[in-house]
Structures are given as C-alpha cells and as structure tokens.
C-alpha atoms as a PDB file:
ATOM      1  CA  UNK A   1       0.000   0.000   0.000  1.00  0.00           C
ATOM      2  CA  UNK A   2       1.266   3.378  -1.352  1.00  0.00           C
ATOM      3  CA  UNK A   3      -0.930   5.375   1.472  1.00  0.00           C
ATOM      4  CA  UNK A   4       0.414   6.144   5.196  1.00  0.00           C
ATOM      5  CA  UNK A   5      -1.650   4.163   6.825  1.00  0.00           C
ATOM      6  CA  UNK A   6      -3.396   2.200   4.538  1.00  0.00           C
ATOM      7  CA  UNK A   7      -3.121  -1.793   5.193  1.00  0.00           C
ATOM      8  CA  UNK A   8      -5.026  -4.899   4.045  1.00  0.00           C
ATOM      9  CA  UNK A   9      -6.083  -8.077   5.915  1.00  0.00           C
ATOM     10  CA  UNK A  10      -7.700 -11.077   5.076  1.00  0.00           C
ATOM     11  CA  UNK A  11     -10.306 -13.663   5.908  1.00  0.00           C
ATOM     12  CA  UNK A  12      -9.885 -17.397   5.335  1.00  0.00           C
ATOM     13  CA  UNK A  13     -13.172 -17.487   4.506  1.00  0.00           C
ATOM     14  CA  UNK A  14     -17.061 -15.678   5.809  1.00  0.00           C
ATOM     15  CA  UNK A  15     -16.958 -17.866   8.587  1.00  0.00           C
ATOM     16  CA  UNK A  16     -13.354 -15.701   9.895  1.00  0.00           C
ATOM     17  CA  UNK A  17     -15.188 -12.803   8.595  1.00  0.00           C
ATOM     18  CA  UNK A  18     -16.876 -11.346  11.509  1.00  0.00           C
ATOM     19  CA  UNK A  19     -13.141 -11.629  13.605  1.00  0.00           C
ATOM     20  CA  UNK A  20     -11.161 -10.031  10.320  1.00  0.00           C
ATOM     21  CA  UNK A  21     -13.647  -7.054  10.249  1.00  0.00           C
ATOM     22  CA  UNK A  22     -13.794  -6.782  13.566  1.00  0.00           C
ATOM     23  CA  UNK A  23      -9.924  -6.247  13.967  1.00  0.00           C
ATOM     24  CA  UNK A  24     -10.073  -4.153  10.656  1.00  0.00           C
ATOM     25  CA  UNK A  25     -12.447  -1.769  12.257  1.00  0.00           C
ATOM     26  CA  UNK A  26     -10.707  -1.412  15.793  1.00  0.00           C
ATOM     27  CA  UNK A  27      -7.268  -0.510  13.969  1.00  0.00           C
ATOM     28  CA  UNK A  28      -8.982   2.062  11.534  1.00  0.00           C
ATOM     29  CA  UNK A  29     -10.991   3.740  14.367  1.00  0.00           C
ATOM     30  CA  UNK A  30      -7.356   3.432  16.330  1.00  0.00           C
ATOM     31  CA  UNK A  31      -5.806   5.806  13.650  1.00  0.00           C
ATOM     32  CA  UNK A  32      -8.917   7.809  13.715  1.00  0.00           C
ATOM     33  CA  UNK A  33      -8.002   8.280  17.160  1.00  0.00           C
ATOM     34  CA  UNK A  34      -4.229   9.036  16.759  1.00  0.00           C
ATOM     35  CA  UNK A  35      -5.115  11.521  14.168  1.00  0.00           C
ATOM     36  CA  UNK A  36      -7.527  13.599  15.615  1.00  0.00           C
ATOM     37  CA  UNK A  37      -6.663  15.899  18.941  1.00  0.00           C
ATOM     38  CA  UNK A  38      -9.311  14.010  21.467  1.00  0.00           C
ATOM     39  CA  UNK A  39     -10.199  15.531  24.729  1.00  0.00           C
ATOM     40  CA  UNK A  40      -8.031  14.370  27.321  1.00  0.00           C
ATOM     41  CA  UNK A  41     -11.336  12.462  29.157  1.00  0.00           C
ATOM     42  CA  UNK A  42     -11.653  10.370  26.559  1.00  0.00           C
ATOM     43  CA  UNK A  43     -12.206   6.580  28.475  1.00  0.00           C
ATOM     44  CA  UNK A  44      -8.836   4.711  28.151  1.00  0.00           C
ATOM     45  CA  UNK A  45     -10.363   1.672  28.554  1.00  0.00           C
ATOM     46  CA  UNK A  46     -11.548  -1.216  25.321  1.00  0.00           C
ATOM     47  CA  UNK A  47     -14.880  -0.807  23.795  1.00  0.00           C
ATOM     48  CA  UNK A  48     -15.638   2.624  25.162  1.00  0.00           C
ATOM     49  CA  UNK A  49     -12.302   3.781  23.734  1.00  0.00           C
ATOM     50  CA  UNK A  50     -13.123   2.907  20.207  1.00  0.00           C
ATOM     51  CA  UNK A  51     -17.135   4.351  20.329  1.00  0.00           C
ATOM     52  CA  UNK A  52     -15.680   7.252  21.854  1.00  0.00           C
ATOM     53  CA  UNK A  53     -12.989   7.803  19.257  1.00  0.00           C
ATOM     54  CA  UNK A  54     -15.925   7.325  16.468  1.00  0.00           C
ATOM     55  CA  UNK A  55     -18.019   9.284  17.491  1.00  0.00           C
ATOM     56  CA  UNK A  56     -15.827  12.158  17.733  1.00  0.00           C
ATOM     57  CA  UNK A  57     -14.360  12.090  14.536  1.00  0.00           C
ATOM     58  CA  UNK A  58     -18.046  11.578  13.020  1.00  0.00           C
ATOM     59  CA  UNK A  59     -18.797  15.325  15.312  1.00  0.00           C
ATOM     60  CA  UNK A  60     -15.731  16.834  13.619  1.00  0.00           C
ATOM     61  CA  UNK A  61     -16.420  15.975  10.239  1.00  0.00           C
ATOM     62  CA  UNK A  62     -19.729  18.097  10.512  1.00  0.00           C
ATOM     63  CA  UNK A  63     -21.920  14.720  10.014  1.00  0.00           C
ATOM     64  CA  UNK A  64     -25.250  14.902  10.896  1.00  0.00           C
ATOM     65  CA  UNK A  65     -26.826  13.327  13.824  1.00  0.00           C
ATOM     66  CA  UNK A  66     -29.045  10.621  11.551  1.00  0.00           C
ATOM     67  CA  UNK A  67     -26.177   9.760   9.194  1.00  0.00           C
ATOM     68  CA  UNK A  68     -24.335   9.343  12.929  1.00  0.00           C
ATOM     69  CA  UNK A  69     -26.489   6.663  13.897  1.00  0.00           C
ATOM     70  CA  UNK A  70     -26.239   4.804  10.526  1.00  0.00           C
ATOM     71  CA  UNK A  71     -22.215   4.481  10.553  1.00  0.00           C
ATOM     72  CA  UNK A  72     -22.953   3.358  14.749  1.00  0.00           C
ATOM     73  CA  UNK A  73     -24.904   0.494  13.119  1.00  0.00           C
ATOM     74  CA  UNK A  74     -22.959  -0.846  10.827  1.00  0.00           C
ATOM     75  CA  UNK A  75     -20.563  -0.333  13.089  1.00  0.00           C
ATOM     76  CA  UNK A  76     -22.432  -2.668  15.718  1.00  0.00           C
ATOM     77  CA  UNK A  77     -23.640  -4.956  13.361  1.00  0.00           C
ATOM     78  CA  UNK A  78     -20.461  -6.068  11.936  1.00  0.00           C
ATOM     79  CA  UNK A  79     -18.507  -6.499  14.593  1.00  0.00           C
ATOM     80  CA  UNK A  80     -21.143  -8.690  16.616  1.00  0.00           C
ATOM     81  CA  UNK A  81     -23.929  -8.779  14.872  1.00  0.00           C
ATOM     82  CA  UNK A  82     -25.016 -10.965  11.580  1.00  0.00           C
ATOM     83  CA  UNK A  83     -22.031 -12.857  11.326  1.00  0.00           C
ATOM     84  CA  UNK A  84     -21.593 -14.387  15.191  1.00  0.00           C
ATOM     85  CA  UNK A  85     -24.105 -17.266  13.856  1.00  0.00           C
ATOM     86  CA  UNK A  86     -22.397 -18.550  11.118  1.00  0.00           C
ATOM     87  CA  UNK A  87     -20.851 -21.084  13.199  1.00  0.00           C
ATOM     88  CA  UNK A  88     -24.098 -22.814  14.445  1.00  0.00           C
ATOM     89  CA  UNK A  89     -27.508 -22.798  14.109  1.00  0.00           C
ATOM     90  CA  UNK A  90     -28.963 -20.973  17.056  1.00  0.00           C
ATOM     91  CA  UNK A  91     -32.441 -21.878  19.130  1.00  0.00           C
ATOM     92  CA  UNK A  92     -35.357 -19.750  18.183  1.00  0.00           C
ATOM     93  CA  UNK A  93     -37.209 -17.942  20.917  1.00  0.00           C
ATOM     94  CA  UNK A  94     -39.285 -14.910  20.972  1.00  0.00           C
ATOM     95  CA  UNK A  95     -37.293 -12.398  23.169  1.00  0.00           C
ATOM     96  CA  UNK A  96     -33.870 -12.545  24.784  1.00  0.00           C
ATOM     97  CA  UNK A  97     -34.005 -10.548  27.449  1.00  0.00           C
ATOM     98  CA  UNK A  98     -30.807  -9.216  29.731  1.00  0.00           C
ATOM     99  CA  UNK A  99     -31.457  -8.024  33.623  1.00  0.00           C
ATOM    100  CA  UNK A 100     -28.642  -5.937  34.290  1.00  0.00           C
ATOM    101  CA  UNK A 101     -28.567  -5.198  38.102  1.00  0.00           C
ATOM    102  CA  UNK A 102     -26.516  -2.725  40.065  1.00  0.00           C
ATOM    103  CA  UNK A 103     -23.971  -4.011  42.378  1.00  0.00           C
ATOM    104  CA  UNK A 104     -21.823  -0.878  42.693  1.00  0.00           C
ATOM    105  CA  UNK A 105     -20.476   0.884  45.801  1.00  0.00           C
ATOM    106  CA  UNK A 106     -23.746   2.277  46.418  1.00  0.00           C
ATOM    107  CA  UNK A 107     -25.782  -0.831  46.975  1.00  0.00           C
ATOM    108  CA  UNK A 108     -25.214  -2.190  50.312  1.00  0.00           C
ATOM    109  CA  UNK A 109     -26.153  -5.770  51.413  1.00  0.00           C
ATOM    110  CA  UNK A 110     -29.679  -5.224  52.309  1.00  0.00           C
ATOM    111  CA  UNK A 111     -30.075  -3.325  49.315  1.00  0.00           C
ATOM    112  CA  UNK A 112     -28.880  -6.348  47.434  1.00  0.00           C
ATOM    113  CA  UNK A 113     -30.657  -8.888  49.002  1.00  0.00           C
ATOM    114  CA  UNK A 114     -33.549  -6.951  48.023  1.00  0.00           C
ATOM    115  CA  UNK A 115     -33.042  -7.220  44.269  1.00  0.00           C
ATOM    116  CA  UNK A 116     -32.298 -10.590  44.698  1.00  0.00           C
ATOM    117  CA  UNK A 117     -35.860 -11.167  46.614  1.00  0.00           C
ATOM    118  CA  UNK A 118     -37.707  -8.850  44.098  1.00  0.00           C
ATOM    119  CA  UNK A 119     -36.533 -10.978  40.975  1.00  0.00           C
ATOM    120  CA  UNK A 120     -36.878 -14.694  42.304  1.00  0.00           C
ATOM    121  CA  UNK A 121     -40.027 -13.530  43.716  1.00  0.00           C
ATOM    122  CA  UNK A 122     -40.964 -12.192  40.253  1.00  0.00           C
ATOM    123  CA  UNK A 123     -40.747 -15.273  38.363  1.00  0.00           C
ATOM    124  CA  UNK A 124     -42.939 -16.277  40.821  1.00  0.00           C
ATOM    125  CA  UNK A 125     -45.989 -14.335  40.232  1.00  0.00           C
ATOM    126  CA  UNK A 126     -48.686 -15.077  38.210  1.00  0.00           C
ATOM    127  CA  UNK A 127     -48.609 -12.180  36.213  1.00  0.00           C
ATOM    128  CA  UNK A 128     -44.774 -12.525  34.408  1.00  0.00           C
ATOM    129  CA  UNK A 129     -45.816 -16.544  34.469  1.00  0.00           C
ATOM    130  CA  UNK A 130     -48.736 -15.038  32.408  1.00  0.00           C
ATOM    131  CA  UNK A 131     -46.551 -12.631  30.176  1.00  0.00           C
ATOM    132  CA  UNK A 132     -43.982 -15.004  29.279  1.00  0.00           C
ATOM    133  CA  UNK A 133     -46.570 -16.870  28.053  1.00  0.00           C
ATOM    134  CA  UNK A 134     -48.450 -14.163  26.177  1.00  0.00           C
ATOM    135  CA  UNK A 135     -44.896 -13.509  24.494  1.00  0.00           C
ATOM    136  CA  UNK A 136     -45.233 -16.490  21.700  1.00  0.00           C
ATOM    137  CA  UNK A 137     -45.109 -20.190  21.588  1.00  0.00           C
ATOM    138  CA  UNK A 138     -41.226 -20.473  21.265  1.00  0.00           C
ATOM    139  CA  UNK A 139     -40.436 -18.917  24.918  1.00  0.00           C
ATOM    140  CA  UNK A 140     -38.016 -16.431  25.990  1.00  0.00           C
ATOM    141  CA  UNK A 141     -34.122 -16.896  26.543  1.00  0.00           C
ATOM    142  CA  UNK A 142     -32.852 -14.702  29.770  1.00  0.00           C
ATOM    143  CA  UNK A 143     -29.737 -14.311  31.525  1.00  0.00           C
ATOM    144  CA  UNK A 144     -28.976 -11.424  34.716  1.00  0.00           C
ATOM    145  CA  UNK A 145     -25.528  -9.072  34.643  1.00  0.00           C
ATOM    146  CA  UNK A 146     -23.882  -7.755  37.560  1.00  0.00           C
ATOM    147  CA  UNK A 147     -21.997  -4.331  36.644  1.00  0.00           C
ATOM    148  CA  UNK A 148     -20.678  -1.621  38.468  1.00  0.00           C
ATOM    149  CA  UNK A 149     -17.471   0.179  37.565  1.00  0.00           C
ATOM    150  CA  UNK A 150     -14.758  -0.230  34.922  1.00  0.00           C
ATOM    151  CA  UNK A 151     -14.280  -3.655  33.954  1.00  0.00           C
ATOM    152  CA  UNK A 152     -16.943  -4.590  36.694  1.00  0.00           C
ATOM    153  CA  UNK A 153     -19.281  -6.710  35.057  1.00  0.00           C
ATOM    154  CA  UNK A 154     -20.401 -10.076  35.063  1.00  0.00           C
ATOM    155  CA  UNK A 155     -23.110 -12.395  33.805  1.00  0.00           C
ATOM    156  CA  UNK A 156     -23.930 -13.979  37.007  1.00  0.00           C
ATOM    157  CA  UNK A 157     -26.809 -16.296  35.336  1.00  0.00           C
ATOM    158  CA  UNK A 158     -28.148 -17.485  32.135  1.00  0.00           C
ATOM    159  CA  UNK A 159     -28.601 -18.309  29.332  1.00  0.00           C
ATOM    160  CA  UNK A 160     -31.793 -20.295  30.288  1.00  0.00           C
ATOM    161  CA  UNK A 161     -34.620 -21.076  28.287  1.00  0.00           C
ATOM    162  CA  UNK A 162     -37.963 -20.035  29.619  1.00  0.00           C
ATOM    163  CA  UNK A 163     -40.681 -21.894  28.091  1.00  0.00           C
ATOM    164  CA  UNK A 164     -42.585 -23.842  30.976  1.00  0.00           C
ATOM    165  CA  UNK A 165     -44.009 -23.676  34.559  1.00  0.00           C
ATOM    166  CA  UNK A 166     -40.996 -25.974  35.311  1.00  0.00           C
ATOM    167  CA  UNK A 167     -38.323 -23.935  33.655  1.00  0.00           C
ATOM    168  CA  UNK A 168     -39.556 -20.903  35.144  1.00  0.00           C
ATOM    169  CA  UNK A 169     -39.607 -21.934  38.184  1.00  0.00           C
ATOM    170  CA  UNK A 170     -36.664 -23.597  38.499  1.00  0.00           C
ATOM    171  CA  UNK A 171     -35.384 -20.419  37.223  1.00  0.00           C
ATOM    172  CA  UNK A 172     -36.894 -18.501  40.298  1.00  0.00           C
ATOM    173  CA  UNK A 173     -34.775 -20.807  42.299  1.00  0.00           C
ATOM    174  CA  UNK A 174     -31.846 -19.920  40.545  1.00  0.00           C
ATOM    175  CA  UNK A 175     -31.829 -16.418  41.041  1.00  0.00           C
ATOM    176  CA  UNK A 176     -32.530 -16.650  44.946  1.00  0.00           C
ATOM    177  CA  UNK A 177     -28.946 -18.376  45.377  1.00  0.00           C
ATOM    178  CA  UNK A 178     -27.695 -15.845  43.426  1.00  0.00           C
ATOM    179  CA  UNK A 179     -24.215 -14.610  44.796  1.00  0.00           C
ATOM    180  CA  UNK A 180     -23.184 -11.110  44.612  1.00  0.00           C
ATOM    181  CA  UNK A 181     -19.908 -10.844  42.052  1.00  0.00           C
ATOM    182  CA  UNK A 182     -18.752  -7.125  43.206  1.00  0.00           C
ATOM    183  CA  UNK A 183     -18.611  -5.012  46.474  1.00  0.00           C
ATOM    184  CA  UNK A 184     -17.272  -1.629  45.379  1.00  0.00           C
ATOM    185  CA  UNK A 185     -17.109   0.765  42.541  1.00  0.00           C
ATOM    186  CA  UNK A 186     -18.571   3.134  40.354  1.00  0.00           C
ATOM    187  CA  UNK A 187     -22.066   3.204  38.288  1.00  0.00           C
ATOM    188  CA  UNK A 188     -20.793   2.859  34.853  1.00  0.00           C
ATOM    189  CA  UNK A 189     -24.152   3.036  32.760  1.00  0.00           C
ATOM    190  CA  UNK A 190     -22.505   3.258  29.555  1.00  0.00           C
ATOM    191  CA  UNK A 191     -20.347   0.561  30.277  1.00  0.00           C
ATOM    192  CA  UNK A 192     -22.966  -1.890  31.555  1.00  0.00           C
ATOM    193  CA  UNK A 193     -25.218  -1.437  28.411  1.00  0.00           C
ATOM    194  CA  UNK A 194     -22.357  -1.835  26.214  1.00  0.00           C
ATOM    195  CA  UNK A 195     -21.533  -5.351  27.759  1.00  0.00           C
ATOM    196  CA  UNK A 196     -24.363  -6.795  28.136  1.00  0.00           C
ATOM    197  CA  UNK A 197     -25.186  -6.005  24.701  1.00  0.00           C
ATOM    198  CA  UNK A 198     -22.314  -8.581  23.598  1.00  0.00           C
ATOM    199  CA  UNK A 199     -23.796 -11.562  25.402  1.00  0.00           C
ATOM    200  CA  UNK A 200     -26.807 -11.699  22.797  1.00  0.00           C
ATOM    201  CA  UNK A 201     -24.398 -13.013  20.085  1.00  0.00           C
ATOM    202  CA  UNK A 202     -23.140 -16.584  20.265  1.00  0.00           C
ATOM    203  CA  UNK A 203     -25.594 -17.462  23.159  1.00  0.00           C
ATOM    204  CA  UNK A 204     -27.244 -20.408  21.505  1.00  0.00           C
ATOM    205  CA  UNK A 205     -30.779 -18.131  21.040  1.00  0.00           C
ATOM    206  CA  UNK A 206     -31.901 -16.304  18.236  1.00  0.00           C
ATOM    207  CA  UNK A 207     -35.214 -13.805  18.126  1.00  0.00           C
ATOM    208  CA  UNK A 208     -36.143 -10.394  16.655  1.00  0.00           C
ATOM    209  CA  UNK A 209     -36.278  -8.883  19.792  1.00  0.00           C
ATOM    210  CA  UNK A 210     -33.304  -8.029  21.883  1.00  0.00           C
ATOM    211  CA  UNK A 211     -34.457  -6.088  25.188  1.00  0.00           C
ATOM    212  CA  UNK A 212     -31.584  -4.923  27.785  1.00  0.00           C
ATOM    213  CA  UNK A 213     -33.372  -4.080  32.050  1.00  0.00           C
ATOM    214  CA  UNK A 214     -30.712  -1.929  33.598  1.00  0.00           C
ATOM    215  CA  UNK A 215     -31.693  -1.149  36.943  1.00  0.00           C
ATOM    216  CA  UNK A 216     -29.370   1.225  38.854  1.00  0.00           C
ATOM    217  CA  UNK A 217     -29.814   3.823  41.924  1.00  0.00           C
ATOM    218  CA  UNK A 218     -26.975   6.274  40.475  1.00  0.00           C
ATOM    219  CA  UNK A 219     -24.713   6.847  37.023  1.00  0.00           C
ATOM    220  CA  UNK A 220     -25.865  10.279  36.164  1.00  0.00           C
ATOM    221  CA  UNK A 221     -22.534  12.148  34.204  1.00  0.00           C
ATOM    222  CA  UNK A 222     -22.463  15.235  31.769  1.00  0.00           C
ATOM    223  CA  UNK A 223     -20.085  13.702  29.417  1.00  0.00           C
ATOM    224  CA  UNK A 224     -22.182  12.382  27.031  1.00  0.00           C
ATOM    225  CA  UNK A 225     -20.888   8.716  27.524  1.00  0.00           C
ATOM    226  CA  UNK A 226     -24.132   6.482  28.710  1.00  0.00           C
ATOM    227  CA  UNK A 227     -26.545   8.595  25.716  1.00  0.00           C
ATOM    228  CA  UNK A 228     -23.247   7.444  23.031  1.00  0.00           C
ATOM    229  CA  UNK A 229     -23.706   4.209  24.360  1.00  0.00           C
ATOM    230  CA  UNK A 230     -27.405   4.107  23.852  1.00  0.00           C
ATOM    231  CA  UNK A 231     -27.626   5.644  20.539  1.00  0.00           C
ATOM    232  CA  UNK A 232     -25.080   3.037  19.330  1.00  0.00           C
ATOM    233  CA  UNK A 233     -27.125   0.073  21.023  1.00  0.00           C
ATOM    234  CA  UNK A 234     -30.638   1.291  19.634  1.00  0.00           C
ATOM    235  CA  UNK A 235     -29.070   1.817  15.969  1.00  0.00           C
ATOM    236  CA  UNK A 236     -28.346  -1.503  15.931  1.00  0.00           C
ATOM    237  CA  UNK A 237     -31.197  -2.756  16.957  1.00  0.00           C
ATOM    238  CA  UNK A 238     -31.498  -3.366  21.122  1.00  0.00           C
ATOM    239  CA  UNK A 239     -33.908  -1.634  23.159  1.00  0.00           C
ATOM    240  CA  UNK A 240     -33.262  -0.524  26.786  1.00  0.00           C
ATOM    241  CA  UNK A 241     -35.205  -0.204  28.955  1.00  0.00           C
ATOM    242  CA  UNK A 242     -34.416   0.960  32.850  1.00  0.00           C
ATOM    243  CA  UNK A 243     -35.610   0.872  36.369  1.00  0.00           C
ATOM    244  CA  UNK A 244     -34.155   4.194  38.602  1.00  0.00           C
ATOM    245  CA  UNK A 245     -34.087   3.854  41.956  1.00  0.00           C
ATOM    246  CA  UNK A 246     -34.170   6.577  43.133  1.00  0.00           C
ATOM    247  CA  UNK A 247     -32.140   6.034  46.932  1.00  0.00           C
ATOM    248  CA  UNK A 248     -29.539   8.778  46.276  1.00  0.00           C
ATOM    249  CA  UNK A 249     -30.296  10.766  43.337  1.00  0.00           C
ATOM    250  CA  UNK A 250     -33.509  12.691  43.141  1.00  0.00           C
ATOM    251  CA  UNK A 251     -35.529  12.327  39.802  1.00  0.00           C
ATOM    252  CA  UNK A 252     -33.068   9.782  38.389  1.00  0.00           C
ATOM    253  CA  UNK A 253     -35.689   8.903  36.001  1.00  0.00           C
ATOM    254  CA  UNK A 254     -35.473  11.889  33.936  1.00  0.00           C
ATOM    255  CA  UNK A 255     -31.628  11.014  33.189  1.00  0.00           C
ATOM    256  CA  UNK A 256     -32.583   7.247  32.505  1.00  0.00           C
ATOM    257  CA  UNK A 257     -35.538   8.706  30.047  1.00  0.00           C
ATOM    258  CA  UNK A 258     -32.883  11.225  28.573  1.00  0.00           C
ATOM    259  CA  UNK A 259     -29.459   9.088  28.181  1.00  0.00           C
ATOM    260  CA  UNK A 260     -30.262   5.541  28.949  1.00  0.00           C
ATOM    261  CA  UNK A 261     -33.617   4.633  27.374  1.00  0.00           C
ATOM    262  CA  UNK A 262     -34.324   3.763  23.464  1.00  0.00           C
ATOM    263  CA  UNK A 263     -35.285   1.452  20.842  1.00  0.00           C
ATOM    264  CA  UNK A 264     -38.729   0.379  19.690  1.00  0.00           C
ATOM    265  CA  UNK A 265     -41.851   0.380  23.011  1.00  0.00           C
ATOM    266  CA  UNK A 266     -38.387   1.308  24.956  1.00  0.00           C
ATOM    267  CA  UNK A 267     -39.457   3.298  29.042  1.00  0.00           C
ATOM    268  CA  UNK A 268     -38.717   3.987  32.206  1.00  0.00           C
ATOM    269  CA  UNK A 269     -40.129   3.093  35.522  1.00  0.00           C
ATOM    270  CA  UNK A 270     -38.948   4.492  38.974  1.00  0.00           C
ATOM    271  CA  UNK A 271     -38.776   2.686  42.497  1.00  0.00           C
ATOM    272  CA  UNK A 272     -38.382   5.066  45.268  1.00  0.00           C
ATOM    273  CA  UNK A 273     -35.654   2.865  47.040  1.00  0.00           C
ATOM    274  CA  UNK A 274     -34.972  -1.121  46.950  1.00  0.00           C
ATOM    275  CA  UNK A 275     -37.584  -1.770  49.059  1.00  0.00           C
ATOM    276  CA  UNK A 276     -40.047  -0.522  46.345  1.00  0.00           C
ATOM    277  CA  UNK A 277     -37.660  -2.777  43.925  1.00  0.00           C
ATOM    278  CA  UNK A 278     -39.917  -6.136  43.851  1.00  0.00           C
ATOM    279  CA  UNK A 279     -43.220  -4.631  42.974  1.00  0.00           C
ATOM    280  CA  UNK A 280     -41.587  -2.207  40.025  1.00  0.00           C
ATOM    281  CA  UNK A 281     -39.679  -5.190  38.603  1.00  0.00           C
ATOM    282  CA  UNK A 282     -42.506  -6.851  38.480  1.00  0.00           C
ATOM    283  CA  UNK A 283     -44.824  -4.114  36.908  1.00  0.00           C
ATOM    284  CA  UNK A 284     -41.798  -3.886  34.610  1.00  0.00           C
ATOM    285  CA  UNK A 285     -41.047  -7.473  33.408  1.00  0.00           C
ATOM    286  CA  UNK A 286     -45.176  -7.715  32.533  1.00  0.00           C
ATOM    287  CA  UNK A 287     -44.613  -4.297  30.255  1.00  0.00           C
ATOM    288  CA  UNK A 288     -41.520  -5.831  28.518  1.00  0.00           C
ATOM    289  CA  UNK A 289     -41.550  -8.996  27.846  1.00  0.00           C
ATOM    290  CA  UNK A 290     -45.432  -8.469  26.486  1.00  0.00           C
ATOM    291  CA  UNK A 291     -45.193  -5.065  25.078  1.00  0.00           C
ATOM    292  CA  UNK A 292     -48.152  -5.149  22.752  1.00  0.00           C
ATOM    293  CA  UNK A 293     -50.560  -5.936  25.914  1.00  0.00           C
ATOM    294  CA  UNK A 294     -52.560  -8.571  24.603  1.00  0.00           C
ATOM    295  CA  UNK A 295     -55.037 -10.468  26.371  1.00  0.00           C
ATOM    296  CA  UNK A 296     -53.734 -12.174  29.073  1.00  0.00           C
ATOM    297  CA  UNK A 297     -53.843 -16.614  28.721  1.00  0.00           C
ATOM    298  CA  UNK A 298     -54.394 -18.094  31.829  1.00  0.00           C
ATOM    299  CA  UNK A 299     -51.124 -18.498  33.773  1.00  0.00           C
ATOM    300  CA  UNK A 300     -52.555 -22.461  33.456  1.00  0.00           C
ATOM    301  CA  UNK A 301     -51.217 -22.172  29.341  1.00  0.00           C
ATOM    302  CA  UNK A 302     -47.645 -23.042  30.191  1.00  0.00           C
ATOM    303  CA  UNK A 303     -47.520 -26.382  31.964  1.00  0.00           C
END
C-alpha cells in the first residue's frame, strides 16, 4: 500500500469474517483516534475507547446526527452482529431478554438482598408466568448481569430457556442463590449497556427482539458517555429499557428517560428505594416482555 496508513487483511473465509472485520475496524478507528486531537477524558479503557474515538471524529467531520447513527450500526452490526451465527444454528425464541442489576459501591447488602428477593419472587408471580406466556409459543431466553465500575461486570446467570411452569420456576430458584460478584465501585451506565449487549451473540438463542433491564440507583454524568452508548445500542437494533431507583439521586428517572432509554416500546419506571424494587420489577417485566398488551392466557397455558 502506497498510502500512510493504509493496510489490508484477510479472511480465510465468511466464517473468519466477523473476527477479520472486527480487527479491521478497531485498527482504523485506532488511527482515527491518533489523528484527531481528542479531549483528554476520553475513556482509556476497550470498547468505550473505540465508540468514543468514532463518534468524535463523526462530530468533527460536521456529520449529521441521523447519518451518525447509521455508521454506529454498521458499526455494531459487523462487529457482533449478523455474522456471530455462522458457526451454528442458534435456538429460536421470541425475546432474549438481559437483567442488568446494580452491584456498585452504592448498593449495600440489604439493598442487594432486596433485588435478589424482588426478581426470584418475580418469576414467581402469576402475572410474568402469564406474560412469558403471552410472548409467543417459542419462549423467551434470559440471563442477569452484575456491573458496576470499569471492567466490573459479570453475567452472574443465564442463558436459560424459559418456556414452561418448570423452567420458570426452576429459574426462580436460581436467582434466589444468586451470589453477589462485586462489592465496590462506580455506576458505569454506559459501560454496563455496552456489555451486556455482547452476550446476545453466540448465546445459543436467536429472536427479533433483543431487550436490555438496567436497573441502577446512580450513574448520572455530563459527558455524554451512557446517551453514546445508547444511541449506538438502539441503531443496531437493542432496546433498553431501565428501572431508577431513586435512593440517592432525586428524579433519576429523567436522566434514565434522557441518556439511557431507546429502541422500539423502549421506558422507564422508577422505584423510590430497593424496598419498592420487587413490585416495580414486576410491573416492569409484565410491560416488557409483552409489550403489545394482549389479552392475558391463563397463567394455566404453560404447563
């Protein structure tokens, strides 16, 4: 190649596709980076690093904000998105859902406990028995994130399968011995959405709807980083939804509704602490995985 910085890779075939674009991507948005002055807050840290660098370039360039969000799709979609099931055929269901809970610095172990009680106790009640069931014949896959600060992020269960009484239940029992992966640290928003939006690909599940439930008492910044996040996300597809509890920051909703929320039915519920948590997950998981509100079956349908 006759132009600085020009280089070429190559894929043994569409099946090393996804992992040749993906590394072809990262080192052009690299020199993106080294090219353009950046502010010095720019996150120093993987995936954030790269969106952040993208973005900025795209603001420079005097692009507008709709031909923004087309480049953040492609962008999304061909590093994890159509080409992660090549490999193997995946299990149709009718929603994949993610529950991404808080377990920063802020959440204490009562406050924990109480999530944990609010979700098994969820999967419990008649009502999300009733929605899972109203959400089509082939189930729902779920799995439930831990995050917190940089790099503080887990999936702490999942991938299961919900498609029965039996598997719901069992799933219920799951999430009450649930152990808590972090003790400390920050509320990344931004950084939470962003991973749990790469366990969808390669899980074994495949739908047309792809639904992230962050749940979080804090994370409010000026910087612009959770709404990138979410604008990526939603161009490619996801819609978030969140629960603010609102324990130490007043009218946390309003940030959720303006930076965290998006994608097609996407909202925003409040709880005003974790003790409030168990009824407005519940309200919530009825909303989301049945979004069209259809008559409800019996909870007696799934058996």
């Amino acid at each position: 190649m006759s132009i600085l910085g020009s280089f070429v890779l190559a894929a043994l075939d569409y099946v090393d596709f996804r992992q040749a674009i993906r590394l072809k991507l990262f080192r052009e948005i690299s020199h993106l980076q080294a090219s353009c002055q950046l502010p010095e807050n720019i996150p120093q840290y993987g995936w954030e690093q790269y969106q952040y660098s993208l973005h900025h370039f795209m603001v420079k360039s005097g692009m507008q904000p709709s031909m923004m969000n087309a480049v953040l799709a492609v962008f999304f979609v061909f590093v994890f998105g159509p080409f992660a099931g090549l490999a193997h055929a995946d299990k149709q269901v009718d929603l994949e859902l993610i529950l991404a809970i808080d377990v920063s610095g802020s959440v204490n172990e009562e406050e924990y406990a109480l999530q944990v009680e609010g979700l098994s106790a969820a999967f419990r009640d008649p009502g999300v028995i009733a929605a899972i069931s109203r959400a089509g014949p082939n189930g729902i896959a779920i799995a439930i994130v831990q995050w917190s600060g940089r790099d503080q992020h887990d999936k702490a269960e999942g991938w299961v399968h919900l498609h029965s009484r039996q598997s719901i239940e069992a799933f219920a029992s799951q999430i009450s011995e649930m152990e808590r992966k972090f003790w400390a640290g920050d509320t990344l928003l931004g950084r939470a959405m962003n991973y749990a939006s790469r366990l969808f690909f390669n899980n074994g599940f495949s739908s047309k709807r792809k639904v992230i439930d962050i749940s979080g008492d804090g994370g409010v910044e000026s910087l612009g980083v959770t709404a990138r996040a979410r604008d990526g996300l939603v161009a490619a597809g996801f819609t978030i939804n969140g629960l603010a509890v609102e324990t130490d920051v007043a009218n946390l909703s309003e940030f959720y509704r303006l930076n965290v929320i998006g994608g097609f039915g996407a909202f925003v519920m409040s709880a005003r602490d974790y003790t409030d948590f168990k009824q407005a997950i519940r309200r919530k998981l009825i909303r989301e995985i049945s979004p069209l509100q259809l008559s409800a079956p019996h909870p007696s349908a799934l058996h």
